[in-house]
N, C-alpha and C. Protein backbone atom coordinates (compact mmCIF):
# COMPACT_ATOMS: atom_id res chain seq x y z
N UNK A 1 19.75 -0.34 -6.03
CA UNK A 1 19.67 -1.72 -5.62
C UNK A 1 18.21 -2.16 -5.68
N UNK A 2 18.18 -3.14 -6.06
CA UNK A 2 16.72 -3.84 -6.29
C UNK A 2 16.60 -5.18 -5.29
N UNK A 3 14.85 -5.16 -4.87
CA UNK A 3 14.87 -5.51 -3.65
C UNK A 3 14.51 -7.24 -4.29
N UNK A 4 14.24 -8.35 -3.09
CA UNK A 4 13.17 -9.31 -4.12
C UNK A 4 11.90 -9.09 -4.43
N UNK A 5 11.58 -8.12 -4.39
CA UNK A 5 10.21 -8.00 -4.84
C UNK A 5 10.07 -6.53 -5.99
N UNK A 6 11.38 -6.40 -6.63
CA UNK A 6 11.73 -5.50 -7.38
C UNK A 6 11.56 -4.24 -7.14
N UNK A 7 11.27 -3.81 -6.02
CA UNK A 7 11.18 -2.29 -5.22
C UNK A 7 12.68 -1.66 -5.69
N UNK A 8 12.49 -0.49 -5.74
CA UNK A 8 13.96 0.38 -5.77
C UNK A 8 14.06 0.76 -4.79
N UNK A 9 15.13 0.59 -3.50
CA UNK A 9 15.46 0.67 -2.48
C UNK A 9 15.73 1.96 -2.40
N UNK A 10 17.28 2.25 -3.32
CA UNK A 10 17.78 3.44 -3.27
C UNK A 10 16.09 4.79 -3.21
N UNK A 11 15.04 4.49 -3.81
CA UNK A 11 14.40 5.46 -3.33
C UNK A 11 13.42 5.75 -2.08
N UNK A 12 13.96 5.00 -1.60
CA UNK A 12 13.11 4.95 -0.25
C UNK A 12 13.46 5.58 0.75
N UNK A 13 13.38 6.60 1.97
CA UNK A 13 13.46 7.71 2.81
C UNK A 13 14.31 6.32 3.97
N UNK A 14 13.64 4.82 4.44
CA UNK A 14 13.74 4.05 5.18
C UNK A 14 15.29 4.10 4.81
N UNK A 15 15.48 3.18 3.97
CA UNK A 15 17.19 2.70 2.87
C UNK A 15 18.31 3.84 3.34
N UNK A 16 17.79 5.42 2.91
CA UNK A 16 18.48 6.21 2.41
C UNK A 16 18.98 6.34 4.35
N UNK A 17 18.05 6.19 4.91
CA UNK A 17 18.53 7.15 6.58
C UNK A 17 19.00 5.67 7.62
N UNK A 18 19.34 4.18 6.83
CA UNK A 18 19.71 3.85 7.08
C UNK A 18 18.80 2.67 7.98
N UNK A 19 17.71 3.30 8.04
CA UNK A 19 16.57 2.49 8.91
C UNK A 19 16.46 0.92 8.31
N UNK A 20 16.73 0.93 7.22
CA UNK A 20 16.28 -0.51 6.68
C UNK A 20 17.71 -0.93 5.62
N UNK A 21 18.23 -2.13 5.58
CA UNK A 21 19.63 -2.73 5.10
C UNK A 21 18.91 -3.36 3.48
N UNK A 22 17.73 -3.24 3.43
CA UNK A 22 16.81 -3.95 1.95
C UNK A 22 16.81 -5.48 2.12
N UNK A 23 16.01 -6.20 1.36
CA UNK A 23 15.35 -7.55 2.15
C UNK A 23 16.45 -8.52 0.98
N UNK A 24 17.12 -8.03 -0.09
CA UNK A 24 18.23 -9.00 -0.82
C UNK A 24 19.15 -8.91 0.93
N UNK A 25 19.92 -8.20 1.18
CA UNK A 25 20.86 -8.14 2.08
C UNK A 25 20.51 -9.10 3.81
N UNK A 26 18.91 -8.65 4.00
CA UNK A 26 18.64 -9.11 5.11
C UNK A 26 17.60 -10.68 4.89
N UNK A 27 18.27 -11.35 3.79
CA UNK A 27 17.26 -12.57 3.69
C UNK A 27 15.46 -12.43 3.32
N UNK A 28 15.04 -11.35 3.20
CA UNK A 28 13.55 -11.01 3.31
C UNK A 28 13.51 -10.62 4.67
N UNK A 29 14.36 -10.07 5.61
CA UNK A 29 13.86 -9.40 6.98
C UNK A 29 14.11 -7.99 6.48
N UNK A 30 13.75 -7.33 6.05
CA UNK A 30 14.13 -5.28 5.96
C UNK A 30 14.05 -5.11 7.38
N UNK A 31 12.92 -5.23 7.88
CA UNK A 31 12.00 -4.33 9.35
C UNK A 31 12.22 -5.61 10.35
N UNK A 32 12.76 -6.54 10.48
CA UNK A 32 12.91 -7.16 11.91
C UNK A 32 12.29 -8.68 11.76
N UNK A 33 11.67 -8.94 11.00
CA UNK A 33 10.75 -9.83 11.06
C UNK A 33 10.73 -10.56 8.93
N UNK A 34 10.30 -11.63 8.77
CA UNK A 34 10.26 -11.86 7.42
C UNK A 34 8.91 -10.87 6.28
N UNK A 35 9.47 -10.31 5.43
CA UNK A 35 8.29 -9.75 4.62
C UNK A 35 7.35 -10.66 4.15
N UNK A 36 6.40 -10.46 4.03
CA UNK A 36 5.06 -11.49 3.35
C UNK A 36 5.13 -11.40 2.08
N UNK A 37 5.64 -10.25 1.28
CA UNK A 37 5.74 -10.54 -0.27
C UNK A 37 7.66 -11.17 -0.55
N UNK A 38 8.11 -10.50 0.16
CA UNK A 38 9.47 -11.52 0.24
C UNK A 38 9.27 -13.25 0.34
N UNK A 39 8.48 -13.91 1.15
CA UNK A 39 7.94 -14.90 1.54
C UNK A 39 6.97 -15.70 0.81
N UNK A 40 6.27 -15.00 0.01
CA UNK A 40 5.03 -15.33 -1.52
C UNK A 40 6.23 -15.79 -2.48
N UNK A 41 7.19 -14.43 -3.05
CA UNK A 41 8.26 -14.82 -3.71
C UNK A 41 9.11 -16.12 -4.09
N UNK A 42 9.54 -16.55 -2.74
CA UNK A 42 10.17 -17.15 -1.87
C UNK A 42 9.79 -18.77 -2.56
N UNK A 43 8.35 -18.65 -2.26
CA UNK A 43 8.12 -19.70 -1.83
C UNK A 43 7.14 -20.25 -3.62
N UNK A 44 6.20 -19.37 -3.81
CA UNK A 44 5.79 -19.14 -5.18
C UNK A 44 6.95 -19.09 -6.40
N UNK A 45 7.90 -18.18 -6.44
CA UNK A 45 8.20 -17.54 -7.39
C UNK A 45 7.66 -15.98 -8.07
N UNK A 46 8.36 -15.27 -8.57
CA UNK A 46 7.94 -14.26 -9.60
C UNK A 46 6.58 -14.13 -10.13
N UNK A 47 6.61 -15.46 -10.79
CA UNK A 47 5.73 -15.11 -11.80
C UNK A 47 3.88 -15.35 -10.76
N UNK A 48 4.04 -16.13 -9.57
CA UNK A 48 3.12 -16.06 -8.81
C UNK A 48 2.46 -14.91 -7.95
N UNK A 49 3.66 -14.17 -7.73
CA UNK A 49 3.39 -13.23 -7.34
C UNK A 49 3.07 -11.97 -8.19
N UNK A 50 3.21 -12.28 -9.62
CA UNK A 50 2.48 -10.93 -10.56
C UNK A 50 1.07 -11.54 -11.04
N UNK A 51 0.93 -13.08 -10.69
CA UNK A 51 -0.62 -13.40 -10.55
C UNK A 51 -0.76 -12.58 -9.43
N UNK A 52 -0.97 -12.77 -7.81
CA UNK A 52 -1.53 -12.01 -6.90
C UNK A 52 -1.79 -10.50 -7.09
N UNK A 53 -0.52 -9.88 -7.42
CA UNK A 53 -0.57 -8.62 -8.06
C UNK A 53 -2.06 -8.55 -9.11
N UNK A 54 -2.35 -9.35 -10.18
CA UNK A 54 -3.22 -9.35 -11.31
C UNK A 54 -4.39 -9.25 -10.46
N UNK A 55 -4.52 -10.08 -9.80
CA UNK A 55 -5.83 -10.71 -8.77
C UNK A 55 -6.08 -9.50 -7.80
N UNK A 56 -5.48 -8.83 -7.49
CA UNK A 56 -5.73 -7.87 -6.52
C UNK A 56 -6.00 -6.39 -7.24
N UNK A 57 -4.99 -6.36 -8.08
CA UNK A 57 -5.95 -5.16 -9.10
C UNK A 57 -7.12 -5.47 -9.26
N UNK A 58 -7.44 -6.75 -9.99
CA UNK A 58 -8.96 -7.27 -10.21
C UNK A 58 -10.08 -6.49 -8.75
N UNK A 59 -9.72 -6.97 -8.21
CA UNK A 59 -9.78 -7.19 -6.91
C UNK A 59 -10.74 -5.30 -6.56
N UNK A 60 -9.80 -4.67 -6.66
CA UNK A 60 -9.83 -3.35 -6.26
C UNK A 60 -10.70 -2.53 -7.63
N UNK A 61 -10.68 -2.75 -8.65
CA UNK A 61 -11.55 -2.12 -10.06
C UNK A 61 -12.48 -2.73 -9.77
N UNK A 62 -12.97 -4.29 -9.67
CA UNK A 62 -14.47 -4.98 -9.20
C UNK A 62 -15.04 -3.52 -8.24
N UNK A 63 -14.44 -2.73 -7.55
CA UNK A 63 -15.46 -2.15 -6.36
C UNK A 63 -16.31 -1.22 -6.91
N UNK A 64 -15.79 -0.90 -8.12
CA UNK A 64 -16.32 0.47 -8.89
C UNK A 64 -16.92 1.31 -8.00
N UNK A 65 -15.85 1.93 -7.48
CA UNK A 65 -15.90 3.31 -6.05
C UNK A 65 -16.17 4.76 -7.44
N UNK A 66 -16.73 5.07 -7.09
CA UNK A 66 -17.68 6.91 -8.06
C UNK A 66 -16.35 7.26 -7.70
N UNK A 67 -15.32 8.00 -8.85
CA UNK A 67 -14.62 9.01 -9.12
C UNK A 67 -13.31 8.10 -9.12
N UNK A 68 -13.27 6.81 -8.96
CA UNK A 68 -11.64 6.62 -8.69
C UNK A 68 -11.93 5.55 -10.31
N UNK A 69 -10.63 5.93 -10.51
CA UNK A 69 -9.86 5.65 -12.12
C UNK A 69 -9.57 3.94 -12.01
N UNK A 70 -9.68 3.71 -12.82
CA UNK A 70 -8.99 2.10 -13.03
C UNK A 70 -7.53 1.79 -12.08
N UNK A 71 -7.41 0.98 -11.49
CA UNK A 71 -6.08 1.23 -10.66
C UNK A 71 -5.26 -0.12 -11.74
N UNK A 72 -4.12 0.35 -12.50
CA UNK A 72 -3.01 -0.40 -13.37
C UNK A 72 -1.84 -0.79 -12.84
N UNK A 73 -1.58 -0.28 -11.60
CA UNK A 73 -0.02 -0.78 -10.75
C UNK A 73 -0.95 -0.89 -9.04
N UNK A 74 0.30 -2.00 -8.61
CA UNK A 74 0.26 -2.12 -7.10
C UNK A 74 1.74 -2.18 -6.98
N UNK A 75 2.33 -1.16 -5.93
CA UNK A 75 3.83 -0.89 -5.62
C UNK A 75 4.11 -1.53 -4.16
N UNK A 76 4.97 -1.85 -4.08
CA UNK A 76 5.50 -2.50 -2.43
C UNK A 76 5.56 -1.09 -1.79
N UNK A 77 4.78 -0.77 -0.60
CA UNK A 77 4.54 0.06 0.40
C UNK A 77 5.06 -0.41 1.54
N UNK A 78 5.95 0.91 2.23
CA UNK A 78 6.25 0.44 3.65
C UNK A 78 5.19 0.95 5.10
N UNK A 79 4.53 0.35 5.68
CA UNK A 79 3.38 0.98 6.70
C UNK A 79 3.84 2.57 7.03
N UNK A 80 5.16 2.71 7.46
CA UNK A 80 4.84 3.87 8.07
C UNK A 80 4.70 4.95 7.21
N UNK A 81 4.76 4.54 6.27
CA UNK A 81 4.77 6.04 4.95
C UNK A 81 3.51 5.81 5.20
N UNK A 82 2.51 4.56 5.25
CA UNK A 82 0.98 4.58 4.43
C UNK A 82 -0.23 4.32 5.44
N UNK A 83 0.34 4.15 6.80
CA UNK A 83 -0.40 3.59 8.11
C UNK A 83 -1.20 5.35 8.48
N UNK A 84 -2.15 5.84 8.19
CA UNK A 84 -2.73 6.82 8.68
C UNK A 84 -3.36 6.48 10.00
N UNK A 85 -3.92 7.56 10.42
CA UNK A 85 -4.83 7.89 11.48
C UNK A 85 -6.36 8.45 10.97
N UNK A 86 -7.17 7.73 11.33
CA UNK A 86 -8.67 7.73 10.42
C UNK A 86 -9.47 8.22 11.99
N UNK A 87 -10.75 8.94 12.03
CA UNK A 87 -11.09 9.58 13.56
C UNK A 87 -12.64 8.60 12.88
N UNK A 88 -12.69 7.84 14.19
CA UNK A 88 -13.85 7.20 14.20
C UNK A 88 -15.37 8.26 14.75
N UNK A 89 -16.35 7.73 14.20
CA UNK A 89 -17.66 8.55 14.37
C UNK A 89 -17.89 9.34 15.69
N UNK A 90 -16.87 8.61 16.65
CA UNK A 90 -17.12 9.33 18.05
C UNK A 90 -16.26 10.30 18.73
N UNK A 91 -14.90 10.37 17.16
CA UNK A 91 -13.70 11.23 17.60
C UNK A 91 -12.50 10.75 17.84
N UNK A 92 -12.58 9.67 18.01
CA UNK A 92 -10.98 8.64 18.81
C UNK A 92 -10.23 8.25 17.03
N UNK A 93 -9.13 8.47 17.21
CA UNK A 93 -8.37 8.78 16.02
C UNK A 93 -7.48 6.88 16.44
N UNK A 94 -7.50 6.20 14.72
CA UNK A 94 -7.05 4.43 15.21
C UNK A 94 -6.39 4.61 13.86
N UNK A 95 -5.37 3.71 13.77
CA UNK A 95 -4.55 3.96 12.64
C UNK A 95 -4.52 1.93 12.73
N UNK A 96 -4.98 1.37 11.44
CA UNK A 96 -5.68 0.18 10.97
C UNK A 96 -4.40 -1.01 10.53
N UNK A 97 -2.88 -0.37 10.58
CA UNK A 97 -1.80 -1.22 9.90
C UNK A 97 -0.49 -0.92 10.85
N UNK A 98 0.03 -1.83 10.22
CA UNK A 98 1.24 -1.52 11.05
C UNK A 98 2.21 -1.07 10.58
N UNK A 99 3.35 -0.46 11.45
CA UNK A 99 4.31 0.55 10.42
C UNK A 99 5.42 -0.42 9.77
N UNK A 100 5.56 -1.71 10.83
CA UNK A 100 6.93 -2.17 10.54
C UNK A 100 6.29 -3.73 9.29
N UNK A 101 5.34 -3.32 7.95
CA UNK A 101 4.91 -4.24 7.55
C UNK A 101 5.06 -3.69 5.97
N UNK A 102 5.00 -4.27 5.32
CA UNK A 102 4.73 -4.23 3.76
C UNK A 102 3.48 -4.13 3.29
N UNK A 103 2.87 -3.39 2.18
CA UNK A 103 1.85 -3.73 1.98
C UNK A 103 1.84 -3.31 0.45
N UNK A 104 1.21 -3.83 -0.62
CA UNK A 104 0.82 -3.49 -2.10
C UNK A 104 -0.04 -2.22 -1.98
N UNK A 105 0.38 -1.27 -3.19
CA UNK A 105 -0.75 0.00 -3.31
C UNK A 105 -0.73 0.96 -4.22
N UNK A 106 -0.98 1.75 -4.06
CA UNK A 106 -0.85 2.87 -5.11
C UNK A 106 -2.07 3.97 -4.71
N UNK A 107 -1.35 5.05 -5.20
CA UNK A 107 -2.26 6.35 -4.72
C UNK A 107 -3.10 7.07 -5.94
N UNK A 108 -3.98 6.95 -6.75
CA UNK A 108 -4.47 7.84 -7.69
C UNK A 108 -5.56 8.78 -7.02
N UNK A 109 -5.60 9.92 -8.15
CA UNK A 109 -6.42 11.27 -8.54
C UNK A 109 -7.53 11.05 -8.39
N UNK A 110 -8.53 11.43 -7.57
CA UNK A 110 -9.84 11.43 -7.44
C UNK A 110 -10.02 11.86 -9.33
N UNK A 111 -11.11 11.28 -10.23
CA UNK A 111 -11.73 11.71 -11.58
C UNK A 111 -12.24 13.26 -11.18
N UNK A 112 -12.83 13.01 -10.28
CA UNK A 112 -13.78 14.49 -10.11
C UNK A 112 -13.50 15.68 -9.74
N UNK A 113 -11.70 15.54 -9.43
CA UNK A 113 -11.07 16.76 -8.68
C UNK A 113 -11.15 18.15 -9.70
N UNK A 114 -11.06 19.29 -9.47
CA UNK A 114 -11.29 20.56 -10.27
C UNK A 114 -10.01 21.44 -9.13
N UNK A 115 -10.29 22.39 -10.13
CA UNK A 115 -8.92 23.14 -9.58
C UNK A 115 -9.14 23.88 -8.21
N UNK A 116 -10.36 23.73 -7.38
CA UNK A 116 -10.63 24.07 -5.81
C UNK A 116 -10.82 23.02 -4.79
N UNK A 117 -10.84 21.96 -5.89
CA UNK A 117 -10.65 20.36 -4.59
C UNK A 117 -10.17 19.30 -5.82
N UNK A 118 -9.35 19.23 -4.86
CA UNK A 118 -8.22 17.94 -5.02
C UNK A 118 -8.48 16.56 -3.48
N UNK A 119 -8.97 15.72 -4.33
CA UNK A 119 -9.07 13.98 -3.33
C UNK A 119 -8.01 13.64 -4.43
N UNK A 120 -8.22 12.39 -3.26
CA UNK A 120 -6.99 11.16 -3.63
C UNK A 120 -7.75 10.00 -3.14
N UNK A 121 -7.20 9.01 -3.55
CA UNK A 121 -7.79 7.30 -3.15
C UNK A 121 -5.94 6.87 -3.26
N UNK A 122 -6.20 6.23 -1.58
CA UNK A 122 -5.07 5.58 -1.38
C UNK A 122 -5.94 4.62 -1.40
N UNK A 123 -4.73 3.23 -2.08
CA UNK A 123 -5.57 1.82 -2.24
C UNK A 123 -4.41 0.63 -1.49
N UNK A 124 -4.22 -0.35 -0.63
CA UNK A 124 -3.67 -0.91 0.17
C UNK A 124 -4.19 -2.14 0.40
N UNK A 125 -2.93 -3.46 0.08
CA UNK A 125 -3.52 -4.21 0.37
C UNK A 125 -2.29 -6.05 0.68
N UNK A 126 -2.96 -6.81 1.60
CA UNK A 126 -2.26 -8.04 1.57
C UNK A 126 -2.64 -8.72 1.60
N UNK A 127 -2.23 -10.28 1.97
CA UNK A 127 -3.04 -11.25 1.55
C UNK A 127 -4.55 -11.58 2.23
N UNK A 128 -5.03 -10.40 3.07
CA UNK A 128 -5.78 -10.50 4.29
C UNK A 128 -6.66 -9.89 3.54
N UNK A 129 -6.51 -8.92 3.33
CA UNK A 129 -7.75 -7.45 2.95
C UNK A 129 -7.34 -6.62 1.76
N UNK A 130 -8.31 -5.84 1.40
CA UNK A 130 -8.06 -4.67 0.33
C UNK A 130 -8.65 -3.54 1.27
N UNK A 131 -8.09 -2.42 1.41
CA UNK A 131 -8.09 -1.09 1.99
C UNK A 131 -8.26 0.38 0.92
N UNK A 132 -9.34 0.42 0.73
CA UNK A 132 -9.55 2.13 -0.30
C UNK A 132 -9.62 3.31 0.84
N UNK A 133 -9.11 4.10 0.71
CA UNK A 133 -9.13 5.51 2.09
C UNK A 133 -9.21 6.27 0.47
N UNK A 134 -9.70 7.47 1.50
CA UNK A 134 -9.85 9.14 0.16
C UNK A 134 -9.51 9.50 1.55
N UNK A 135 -8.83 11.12 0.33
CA UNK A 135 -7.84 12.54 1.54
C UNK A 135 -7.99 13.37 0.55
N UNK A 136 -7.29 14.30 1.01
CA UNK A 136 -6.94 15.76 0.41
C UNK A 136 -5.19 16.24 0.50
N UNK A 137 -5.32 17.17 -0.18
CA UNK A 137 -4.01 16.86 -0.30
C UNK A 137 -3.26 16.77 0.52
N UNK A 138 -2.18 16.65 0.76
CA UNK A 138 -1.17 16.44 1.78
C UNK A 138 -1.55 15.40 3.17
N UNK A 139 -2.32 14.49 2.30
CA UNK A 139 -2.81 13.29 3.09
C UNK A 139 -3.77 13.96 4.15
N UNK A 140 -4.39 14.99 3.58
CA UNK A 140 -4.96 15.55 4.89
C UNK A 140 -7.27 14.52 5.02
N UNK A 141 -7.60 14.89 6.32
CA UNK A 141 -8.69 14.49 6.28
C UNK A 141 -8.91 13.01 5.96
N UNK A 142 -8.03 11.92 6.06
CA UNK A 142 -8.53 10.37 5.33
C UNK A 142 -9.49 10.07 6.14
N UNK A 143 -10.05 9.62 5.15
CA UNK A 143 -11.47 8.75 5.25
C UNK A 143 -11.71 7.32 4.55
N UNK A 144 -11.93 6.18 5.02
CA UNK A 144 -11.95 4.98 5.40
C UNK A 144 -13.35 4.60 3.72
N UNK A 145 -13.01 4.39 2.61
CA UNK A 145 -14.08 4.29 1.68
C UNK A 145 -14.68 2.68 1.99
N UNK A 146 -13.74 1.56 1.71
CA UNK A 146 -13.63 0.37 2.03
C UNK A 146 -12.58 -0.87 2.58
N UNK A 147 -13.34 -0.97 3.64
CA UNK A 147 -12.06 -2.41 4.35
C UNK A 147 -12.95 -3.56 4.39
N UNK A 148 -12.00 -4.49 3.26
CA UNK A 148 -12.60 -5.42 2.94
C UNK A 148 -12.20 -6.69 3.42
N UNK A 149 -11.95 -7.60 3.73
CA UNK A 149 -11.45 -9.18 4.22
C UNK A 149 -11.19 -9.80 2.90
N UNK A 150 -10.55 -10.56 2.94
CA UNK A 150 -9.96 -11.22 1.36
C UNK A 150 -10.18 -12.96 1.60
């Protein structure tokens, strides 16, 4: 099943365990509340919303961050898969999104990884901000590269 914002439902952990009915079925509510790219859609159209999409890749390659690759897709993200816990300079661990929200993203390969370290750049973003974090594998260690305001 395909969502309005062309997500594949059927692969989602949320869909499959029943947590979420998909935003064709629930009007643009999945999580309780209206989605913001359901709502761009909505109100834009399609083809407005693969401008924003265009604009926000732009958006995220402008930063030219050392080791991260050209980013070519932004995927509809659900927070709680992508909402980490980041430990601020003094130790207190704050997690920056919310679970029950949508957000555009995609995860690529640190360039510089070798076969004894492996990073990642998670990249995240809505109509508010763009979000770059780096980890290790298994999402381990994230670290906060850039949070930007839009």
């Amino acid at each position: 099943m395909k969502s309005i914002c062309d997500a594949n439902c059927e692969d989602c952990e949320l869909f499959k365990g029943n947590k979420c009915k998909g935003c064709k079925e629930t009007n643009g509510c999945p999580f309780g509340k209206k989605c913001w790219i359901a709502k761009y859609i909505e109100i834009g159209g399609k083809s407005k919303f693969e401008s924003l999409k265009k604009e926000l890749l732009c958006d995220f390659n402008s930063l030219n961050i050392d080791g991260m690759p050209k980013i070519e897709e932004l995927y509809p993200l659900h927070g709680e898969f992508v909402n980490m816990e980041y430990s601020l300079p003094n130790g207190e661990k704050i997690k920056l999104l919310n679970d029950n929200e949508a957000y555009l993203g995609n995860q690529v390969e640190c360039l510089f990884n070798n076969k004894d370290m492996k990073k990642y750049f998670g990249i995240l973003a809505n109509m508010n901000f763009l979000l770059v974090c780096e980890y290790g594998d298994n999402v381990s260690d994230p670290e906060i590269i850039v949070y930007k305001k839009r």
